[in-house]
PDB file of N, CA and C in Angstrom:
ATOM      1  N   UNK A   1       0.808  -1.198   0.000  1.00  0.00           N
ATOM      2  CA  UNK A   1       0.000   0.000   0.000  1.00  0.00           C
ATOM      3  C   UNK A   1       0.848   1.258   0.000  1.00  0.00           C
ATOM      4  N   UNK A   2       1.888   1.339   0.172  1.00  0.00           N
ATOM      5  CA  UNK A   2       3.196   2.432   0.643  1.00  0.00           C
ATOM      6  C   UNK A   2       3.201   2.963  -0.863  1.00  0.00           C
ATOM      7  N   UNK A   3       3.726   1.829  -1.070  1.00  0.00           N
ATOM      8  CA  UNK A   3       4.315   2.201  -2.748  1.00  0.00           C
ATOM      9  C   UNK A   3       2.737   2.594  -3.725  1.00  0.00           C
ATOM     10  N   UNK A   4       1.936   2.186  -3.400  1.00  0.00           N
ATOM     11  CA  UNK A   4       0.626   2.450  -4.216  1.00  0.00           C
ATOM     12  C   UNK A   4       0.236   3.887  -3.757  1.00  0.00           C
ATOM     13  N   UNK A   5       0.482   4.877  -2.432  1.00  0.00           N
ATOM     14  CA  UNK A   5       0.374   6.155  -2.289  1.00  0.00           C
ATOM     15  C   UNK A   5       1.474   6.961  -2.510  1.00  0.00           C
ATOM     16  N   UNK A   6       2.678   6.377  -2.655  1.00  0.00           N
ATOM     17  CA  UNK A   6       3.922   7.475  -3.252  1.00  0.00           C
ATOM     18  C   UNK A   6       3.599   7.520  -4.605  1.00  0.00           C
ATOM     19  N   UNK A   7       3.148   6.000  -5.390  1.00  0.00           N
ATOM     20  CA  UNK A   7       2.869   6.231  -6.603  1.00  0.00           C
ATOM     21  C   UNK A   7       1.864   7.316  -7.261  1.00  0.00           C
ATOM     22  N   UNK A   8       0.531   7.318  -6.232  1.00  0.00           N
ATOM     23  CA  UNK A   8      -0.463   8.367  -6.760  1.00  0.00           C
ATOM     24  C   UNK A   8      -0.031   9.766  -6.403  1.00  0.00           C
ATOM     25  N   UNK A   9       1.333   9.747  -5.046  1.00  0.00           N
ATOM     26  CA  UNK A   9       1.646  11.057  -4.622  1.00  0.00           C
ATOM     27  C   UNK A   9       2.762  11.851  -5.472  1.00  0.00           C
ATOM     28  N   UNK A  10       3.394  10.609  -6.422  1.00  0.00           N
ATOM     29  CA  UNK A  10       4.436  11.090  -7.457  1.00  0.00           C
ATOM     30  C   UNK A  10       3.166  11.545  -8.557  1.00  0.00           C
ATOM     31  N   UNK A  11       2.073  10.925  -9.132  1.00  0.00           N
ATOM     32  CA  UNK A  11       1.319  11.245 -10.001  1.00  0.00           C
ATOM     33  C   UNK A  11       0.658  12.294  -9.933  1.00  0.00           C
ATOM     34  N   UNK A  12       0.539  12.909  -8.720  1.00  0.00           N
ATOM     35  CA  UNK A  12      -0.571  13.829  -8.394  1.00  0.00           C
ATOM     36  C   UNK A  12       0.735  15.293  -8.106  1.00  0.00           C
ATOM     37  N   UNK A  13       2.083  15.020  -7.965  1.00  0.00           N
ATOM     38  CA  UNK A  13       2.406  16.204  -7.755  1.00  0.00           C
ATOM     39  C   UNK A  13       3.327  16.593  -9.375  1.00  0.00           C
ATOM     40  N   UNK A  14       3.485  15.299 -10.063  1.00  0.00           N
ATOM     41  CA  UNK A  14       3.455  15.557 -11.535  1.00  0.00           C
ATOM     42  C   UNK A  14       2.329  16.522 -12.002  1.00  0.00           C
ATOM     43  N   UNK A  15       1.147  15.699 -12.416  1.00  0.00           N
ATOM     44  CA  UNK A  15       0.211  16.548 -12.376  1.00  0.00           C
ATOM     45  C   UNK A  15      -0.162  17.815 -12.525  1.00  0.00           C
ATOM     46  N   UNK A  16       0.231  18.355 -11.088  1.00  0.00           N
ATOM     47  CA  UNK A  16       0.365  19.143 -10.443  1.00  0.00           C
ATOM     48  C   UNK A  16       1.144  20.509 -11.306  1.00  0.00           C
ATOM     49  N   UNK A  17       2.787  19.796 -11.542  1.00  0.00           N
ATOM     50  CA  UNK A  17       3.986  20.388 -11.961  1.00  0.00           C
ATOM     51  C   UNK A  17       3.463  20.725 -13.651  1.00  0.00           C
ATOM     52  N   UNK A  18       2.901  19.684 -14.424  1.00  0.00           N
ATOM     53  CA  UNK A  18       2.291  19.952 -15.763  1.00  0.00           C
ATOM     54  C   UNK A  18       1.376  20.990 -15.739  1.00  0.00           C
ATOM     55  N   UNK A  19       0.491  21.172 -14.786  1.00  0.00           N
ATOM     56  CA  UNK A  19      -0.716  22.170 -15.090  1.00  0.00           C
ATOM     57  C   UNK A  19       0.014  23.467 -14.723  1.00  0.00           C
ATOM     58  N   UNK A  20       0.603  23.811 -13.858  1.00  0.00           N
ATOM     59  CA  UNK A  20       0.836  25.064 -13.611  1.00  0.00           C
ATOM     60  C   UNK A  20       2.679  25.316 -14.778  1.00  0.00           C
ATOM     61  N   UNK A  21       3.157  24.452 -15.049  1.00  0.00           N
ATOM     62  CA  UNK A  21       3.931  24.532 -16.471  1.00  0.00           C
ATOM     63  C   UNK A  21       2.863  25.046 -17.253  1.00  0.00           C
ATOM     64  N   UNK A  22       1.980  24.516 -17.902  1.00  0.00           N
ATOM     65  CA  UNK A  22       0.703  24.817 -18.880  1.00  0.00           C
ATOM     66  C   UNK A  22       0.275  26.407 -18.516  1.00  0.00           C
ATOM     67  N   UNK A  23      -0.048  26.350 -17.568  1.00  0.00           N
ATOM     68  CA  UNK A  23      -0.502  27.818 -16.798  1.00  0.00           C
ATOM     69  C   UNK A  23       0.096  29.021 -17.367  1.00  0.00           C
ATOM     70  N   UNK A  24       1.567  28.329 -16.899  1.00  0.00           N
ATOM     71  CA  UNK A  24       2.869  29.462 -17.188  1.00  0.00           C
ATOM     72  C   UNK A  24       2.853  29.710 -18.509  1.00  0.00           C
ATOM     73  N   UNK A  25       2.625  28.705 -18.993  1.00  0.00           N
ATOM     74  CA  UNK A  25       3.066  29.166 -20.728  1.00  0.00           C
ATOM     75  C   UNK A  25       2.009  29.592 -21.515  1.00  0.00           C
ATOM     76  N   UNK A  26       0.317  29.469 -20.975  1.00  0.00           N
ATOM     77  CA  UNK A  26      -0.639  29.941 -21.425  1.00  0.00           C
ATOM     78  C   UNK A  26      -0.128  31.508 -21.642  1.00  0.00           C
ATOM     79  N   UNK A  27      -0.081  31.772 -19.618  1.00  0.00           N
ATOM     80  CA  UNK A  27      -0.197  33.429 -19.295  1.00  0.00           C
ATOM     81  C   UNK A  27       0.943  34.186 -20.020  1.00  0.00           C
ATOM     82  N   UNK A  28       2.295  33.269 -20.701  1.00  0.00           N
ATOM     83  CA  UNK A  28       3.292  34.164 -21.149  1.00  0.00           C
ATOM     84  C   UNK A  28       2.778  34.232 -23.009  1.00  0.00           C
ATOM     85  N   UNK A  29       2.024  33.048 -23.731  1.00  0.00           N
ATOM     86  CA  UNK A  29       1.680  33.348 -24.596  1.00  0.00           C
ATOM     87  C   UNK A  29       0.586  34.686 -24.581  1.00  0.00           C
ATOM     88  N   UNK A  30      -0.177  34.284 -24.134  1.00  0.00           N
ATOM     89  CA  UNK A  30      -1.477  35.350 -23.639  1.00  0.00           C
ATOM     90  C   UNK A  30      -0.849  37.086 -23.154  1.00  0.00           C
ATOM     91  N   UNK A  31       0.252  37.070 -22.755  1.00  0.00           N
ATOM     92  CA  UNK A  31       0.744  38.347 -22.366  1.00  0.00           C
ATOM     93  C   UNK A  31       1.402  38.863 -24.074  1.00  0.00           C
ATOM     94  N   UNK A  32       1.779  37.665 -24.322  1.00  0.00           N
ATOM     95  CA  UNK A  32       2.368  38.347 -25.832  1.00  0.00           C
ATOM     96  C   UNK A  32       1.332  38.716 -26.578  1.00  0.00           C
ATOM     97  N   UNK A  33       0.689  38.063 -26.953  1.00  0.00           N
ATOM     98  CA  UNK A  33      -0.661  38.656 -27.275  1.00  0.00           C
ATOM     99  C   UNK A  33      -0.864  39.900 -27.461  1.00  0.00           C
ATOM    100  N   UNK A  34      -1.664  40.071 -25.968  1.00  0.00           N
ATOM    101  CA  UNK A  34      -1.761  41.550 -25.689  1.00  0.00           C
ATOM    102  C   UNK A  34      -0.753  42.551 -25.969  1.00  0.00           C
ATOM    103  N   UNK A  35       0.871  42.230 -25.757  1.00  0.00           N
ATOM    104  CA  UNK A  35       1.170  43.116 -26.303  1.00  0.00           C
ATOM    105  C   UNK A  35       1.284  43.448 -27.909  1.00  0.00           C
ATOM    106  N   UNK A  36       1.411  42.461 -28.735  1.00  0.00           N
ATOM    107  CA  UNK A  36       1.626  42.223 -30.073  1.00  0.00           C
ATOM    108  C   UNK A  36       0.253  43.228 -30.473  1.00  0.00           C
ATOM    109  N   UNK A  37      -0.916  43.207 -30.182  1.00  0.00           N
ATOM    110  CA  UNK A  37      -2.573  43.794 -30.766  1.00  0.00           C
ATOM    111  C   UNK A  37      -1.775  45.345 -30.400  1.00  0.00           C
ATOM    112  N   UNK A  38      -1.569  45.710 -28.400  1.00  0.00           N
ATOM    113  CA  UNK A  38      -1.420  46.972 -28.491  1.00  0.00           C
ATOM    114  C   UNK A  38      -0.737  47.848 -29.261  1.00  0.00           C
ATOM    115  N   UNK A  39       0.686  46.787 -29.492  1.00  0.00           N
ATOM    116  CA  UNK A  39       1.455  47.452 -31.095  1.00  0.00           C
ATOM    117  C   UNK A  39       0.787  47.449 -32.446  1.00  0.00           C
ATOM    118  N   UNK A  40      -0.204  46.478 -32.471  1.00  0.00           N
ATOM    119  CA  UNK A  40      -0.572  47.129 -34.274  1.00  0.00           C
ATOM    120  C   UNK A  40      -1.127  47.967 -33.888  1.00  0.00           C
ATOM    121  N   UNK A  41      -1.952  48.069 -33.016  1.00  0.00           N
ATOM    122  CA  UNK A  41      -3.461  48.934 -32.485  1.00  0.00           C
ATOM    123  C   UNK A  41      -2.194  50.521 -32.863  1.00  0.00           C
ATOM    124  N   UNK A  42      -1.432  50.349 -31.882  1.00  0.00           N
ATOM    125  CA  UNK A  42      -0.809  52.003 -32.067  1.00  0.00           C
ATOM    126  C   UNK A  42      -0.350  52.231 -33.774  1.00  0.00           C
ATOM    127  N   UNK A  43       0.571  50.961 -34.202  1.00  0.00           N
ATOM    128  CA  UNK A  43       0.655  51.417 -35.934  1.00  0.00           C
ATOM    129  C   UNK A  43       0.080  51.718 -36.790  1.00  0.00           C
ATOM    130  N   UNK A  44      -1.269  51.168 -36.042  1.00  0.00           N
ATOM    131  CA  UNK A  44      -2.234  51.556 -37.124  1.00  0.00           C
ATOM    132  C   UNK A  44      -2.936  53.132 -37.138  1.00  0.00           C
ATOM    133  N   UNK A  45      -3.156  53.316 -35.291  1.00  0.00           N
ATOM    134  CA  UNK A  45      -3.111  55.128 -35.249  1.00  0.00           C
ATOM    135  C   UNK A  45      -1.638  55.761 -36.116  1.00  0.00           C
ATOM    136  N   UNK A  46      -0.665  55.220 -35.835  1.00  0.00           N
ATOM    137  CA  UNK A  46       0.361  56.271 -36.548  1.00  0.00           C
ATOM    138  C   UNK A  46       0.099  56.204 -38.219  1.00  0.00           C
ATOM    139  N   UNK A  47      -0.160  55.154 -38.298  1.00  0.00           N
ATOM    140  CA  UNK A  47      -0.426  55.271 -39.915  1.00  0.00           C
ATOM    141  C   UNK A  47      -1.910  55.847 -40.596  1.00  0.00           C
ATOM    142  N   UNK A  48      -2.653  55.966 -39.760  1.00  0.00           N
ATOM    143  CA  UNK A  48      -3.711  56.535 -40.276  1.00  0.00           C
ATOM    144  C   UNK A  48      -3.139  58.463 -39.958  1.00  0.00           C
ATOM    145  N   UNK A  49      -2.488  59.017 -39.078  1.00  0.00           N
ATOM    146  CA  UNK A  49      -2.112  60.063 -39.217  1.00  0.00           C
ATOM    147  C   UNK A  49      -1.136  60.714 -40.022  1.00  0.00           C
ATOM    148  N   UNK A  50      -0.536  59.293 -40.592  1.00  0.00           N
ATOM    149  CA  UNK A  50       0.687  59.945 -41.086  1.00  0.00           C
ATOM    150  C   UNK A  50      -0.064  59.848 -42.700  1.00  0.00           C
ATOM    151  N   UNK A  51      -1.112  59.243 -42.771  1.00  0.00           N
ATOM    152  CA  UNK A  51      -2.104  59.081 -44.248  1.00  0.00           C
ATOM    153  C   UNK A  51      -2.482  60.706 -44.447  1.00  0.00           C
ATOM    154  N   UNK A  52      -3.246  61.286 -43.159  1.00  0.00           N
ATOM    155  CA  UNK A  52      -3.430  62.643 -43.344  1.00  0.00           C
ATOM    156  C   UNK A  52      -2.795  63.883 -43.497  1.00  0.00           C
ATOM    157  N   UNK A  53      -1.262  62.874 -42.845  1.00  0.00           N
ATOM    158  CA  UNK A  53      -0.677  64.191 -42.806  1.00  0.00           C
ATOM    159  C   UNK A  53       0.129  64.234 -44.724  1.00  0.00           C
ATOM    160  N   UNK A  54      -0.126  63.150 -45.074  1.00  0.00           N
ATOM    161  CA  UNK A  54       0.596  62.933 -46.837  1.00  0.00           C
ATOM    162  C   UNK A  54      -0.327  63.602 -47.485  1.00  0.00           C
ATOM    163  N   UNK A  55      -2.015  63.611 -46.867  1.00  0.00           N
ATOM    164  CA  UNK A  55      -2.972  64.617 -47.672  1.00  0.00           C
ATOM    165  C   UNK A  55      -2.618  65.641 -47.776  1.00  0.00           C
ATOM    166  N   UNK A  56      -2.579  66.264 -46.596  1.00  0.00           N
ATOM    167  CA  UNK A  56      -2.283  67.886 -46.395  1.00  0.00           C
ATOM    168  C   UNK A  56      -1.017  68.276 -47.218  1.00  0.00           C
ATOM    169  N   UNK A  57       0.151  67.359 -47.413  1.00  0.00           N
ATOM    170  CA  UNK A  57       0.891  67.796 -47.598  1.00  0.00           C
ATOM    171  C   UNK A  57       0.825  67.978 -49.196  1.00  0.00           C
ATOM    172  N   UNK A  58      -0.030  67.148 -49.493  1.00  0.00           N
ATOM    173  CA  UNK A  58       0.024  66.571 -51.042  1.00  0.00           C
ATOM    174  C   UNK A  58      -0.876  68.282 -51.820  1.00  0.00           C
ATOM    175  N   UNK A  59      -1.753  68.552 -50.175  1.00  0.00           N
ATOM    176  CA  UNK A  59      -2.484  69.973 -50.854  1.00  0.00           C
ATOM    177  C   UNK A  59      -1.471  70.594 -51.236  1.00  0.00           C
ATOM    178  N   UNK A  60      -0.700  70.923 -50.017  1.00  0.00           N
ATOM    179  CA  UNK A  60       0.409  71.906 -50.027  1.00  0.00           C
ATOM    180  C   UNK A  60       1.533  72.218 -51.324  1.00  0.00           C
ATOM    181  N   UNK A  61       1.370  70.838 -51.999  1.00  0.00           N
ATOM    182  CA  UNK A  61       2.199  70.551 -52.963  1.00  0.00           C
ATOM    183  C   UNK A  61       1.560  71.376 -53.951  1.00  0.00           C
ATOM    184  N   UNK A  62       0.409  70.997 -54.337  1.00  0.00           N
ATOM    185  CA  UNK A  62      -0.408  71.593 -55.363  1.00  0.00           C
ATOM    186  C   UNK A  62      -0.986  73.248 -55.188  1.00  0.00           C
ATOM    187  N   UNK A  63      -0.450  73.454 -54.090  1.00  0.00           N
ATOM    188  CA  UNK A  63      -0.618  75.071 -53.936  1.00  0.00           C
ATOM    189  C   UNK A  63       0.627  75.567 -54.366  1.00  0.00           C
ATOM    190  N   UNK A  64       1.758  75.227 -54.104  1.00  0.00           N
ATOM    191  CA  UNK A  64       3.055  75.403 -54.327  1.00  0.00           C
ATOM    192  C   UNK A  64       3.349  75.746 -55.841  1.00  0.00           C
ATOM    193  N   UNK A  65       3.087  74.334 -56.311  1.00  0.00           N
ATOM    194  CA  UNK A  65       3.029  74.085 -57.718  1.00  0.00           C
ATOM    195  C   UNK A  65       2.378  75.453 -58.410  1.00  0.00           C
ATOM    196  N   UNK A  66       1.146  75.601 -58.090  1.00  0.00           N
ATOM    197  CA  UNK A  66       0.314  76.930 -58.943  1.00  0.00           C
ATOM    198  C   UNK A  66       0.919  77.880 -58.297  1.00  0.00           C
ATOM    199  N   UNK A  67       1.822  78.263 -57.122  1.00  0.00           N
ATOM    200  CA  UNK A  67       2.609  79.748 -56.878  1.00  0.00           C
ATOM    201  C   UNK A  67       3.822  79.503 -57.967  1.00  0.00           C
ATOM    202  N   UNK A  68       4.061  78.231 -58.589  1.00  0.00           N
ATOM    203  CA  UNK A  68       5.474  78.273 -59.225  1.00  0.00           C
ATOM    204  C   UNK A  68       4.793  78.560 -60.827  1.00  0.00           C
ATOM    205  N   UNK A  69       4.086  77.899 -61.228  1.00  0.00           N
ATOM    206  CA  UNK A  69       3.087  78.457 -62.468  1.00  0.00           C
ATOM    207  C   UNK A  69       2.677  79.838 -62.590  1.00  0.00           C
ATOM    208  N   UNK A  70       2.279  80.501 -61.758  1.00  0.00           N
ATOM    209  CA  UNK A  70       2.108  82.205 -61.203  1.00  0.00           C
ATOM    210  C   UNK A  70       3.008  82.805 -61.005  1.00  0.00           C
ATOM    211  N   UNK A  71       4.591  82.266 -60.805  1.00  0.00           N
ATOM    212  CA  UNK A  71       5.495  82.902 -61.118  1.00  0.00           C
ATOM    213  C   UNK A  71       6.611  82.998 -62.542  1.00  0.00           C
ATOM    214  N   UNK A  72       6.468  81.981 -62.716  1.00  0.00           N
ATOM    215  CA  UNK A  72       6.724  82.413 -64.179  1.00  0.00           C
ATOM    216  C   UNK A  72       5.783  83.214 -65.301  1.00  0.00           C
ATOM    217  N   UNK A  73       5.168  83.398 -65.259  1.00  0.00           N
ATOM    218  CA  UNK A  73       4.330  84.218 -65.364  1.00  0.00           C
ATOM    219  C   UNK A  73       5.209  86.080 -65.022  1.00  0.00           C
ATOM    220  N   UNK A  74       5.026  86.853 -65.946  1.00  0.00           N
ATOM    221  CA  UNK A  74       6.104  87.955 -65.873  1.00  0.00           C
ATOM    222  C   UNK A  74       4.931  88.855 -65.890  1.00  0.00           C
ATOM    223  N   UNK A  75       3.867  88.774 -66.060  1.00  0.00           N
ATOM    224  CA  UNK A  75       2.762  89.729 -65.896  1.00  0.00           C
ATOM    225  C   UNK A  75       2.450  89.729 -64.719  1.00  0.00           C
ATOM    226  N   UNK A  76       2.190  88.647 -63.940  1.00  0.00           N
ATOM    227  CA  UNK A  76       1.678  88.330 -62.121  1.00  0.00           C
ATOM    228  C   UNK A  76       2.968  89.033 -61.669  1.00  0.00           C
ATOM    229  N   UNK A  77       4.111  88.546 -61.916  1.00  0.00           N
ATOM    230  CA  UNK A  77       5.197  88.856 -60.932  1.00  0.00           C
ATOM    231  C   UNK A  77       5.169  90.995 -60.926  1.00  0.00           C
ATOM    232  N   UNK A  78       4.683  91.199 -61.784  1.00  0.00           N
ATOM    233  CA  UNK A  78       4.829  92.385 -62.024  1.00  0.00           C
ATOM    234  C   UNK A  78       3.253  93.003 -60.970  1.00  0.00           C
ATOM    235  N   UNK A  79       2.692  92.458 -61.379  1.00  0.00           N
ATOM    236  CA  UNK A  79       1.516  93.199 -60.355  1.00  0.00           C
ATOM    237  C   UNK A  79       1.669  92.547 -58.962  1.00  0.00           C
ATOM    238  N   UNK A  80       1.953  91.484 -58.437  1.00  0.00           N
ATOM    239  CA  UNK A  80       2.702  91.434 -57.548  1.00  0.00           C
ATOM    240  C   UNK A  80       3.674  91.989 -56.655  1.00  0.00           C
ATOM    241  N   UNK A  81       4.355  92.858 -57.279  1.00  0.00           N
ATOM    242  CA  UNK A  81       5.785  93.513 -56.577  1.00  0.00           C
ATOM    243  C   UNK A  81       4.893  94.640 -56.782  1.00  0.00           C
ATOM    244  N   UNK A  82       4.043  95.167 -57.492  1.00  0.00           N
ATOM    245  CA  UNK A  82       3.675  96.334 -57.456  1.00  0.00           C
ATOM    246  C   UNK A  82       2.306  96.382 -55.860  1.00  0.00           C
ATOM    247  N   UNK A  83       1.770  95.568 -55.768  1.00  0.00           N
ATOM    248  CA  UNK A  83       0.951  95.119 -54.496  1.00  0.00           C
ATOM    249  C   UNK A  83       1.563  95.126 -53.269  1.00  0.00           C
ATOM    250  N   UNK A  84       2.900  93.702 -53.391  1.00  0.00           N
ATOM    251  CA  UNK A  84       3.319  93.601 -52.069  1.00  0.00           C
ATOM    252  C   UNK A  84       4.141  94.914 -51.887  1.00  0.00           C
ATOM    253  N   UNK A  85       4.958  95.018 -52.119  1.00  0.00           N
ATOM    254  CA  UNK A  85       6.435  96.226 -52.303  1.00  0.00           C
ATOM    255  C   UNK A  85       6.317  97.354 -52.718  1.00  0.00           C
ATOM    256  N   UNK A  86       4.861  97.582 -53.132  1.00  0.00           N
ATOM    257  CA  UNK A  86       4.445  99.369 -53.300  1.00  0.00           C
ATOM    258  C   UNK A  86       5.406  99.588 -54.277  1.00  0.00           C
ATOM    259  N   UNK A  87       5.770  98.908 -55.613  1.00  0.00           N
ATOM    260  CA  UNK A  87       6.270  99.888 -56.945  1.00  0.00           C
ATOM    261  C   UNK A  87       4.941 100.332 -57.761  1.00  0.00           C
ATOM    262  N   UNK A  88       5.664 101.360 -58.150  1.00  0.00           N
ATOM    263  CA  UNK A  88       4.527 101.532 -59.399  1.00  0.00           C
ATOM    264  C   UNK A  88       4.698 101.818 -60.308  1.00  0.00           C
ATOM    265  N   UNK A  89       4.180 101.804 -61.773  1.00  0.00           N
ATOM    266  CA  UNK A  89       4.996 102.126 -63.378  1.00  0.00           C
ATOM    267  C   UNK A  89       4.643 103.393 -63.174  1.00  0.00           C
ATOM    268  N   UNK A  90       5.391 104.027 -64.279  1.00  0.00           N
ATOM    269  CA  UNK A  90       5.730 105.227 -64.752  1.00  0.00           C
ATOM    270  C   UNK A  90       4.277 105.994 -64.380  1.00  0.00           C
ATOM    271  N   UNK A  91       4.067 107.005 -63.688  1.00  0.00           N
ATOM    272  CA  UNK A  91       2.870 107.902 -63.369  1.00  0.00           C
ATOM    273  C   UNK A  91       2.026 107.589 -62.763  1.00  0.00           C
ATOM    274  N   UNK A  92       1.938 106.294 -62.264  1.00  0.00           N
ATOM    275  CA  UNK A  92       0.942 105.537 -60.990  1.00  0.00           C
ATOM    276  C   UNK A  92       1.561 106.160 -59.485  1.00  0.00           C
ATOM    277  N   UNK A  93       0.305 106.260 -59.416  1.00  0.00           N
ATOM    278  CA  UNK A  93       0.328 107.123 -57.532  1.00  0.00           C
ATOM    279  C   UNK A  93      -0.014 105.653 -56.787  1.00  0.00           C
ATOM    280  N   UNK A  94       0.981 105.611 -55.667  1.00  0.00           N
ATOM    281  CA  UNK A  94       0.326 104.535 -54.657  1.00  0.00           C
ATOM    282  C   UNK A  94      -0.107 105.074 -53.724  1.00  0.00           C
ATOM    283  N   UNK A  95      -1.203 104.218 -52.954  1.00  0.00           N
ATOM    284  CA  UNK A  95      -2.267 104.852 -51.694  1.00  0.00           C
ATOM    285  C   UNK A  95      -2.593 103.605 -51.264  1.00  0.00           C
ATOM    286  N   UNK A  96      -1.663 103.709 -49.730  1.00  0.00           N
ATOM    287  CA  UNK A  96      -1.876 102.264 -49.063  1.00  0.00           C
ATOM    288  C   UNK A  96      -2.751 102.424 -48.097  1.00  0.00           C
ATOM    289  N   UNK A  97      -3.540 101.216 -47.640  1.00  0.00           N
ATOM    290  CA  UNK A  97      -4.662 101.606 -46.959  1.00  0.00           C
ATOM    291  C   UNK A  97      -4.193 100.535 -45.818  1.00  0.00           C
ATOM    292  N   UNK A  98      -4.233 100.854 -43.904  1.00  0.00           N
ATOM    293  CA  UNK A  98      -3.732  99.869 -43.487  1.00  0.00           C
ATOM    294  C   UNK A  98      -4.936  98.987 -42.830  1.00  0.00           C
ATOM    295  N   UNK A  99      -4.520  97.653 -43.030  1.00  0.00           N
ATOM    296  CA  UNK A  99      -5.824  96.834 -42.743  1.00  0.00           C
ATOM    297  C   UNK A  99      -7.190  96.922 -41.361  1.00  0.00           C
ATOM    298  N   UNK A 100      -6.283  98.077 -40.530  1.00  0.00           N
ATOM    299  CA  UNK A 100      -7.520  98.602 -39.575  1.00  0.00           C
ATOM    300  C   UNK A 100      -8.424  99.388 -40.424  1.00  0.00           C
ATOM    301  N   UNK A 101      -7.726 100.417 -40.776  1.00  0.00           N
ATOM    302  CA  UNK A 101      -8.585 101.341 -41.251  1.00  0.00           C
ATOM    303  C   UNK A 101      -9.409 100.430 -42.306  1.00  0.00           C
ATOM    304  N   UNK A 102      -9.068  99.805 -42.925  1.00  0.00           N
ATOM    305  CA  UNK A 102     -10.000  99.165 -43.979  1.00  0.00           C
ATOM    306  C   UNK A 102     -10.950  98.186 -43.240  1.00  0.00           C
ATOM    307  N   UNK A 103     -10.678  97.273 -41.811  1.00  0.00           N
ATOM    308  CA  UNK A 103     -11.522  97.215 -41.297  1.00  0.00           C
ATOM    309  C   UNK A 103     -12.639  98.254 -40.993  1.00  0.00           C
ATOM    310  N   UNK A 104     -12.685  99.280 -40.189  1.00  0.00           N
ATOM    311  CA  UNK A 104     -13.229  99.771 -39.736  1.00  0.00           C
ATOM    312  C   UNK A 104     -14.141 100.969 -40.741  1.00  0.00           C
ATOM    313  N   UNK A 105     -13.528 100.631 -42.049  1.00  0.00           N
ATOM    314  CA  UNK A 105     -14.777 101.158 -42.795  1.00  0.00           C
ATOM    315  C   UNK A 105     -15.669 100.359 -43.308  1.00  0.00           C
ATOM    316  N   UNK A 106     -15.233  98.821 -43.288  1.00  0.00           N
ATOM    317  CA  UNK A 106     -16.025  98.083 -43.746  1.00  0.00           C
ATOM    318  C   UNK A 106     -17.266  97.909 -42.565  1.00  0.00           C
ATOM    319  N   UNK A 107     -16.926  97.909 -41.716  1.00  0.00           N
ATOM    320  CA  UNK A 107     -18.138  97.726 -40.177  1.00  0.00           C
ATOM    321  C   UNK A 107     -18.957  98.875 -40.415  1.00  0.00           C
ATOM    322  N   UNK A 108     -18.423 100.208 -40.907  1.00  0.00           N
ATOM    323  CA  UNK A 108     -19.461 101.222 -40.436  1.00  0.00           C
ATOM    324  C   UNK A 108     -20.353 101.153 -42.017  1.00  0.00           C
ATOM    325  N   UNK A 109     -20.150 100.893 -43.061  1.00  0.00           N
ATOM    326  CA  UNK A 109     -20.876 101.061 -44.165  1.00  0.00           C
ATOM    327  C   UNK A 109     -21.896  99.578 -43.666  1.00  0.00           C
TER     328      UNK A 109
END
């Protein structure tokens, strides 16, 4: 009978040693897991921002583009410098108006 309860007491603390082995390696797969999702989960926020930010930029491009089309252009560049930089051709009077005052006539009319 000795040997028939060491035997079930070797079986039962085997057992024992397998399930919580099993345990262990569930909770360390299962932890990878979780972290593996929280990393796409975040790549996928960075990549959906960095999608918007290629929009914006892609506007930016195409605004660019038509200031570089508008500058070759020798007629724009000319009314241009005459706008920003106050030149003016031969017998043109300039009369700058500063953006308060042009506010504040637009409110009272």
């Amino acid at each position: 009978m000795a040997t028939k309860s060491k035997a079930r007491r070797k079986r039962r603390v085997k057992s024992i040693f397998v399930f919580v082995f099993f345990m262990l390696l569930i909770s360390y797969l299962s932890y990878n897991l979780f972290v593996s999702i929280n990393k796409i989960i975040s790549i996928n926020k960075e990549k959906k921002e960095l999608e918007g930010r290629i929009v914006s930029l892609q506007e930016e491009e195409k605004k660019l583009q038509a200031d570089i089309q508008k500058l070759e252009d020798p007629t724009y560049i000319a009314r241009y410098a005459r706008e920003k930089y106050l030149y003016s051709k031969d017998g043109e009077l300039i009369i700058r108006f500063d953006d308060e005052e042009e506010k504040e006539n637009e409110s009272e009319e």
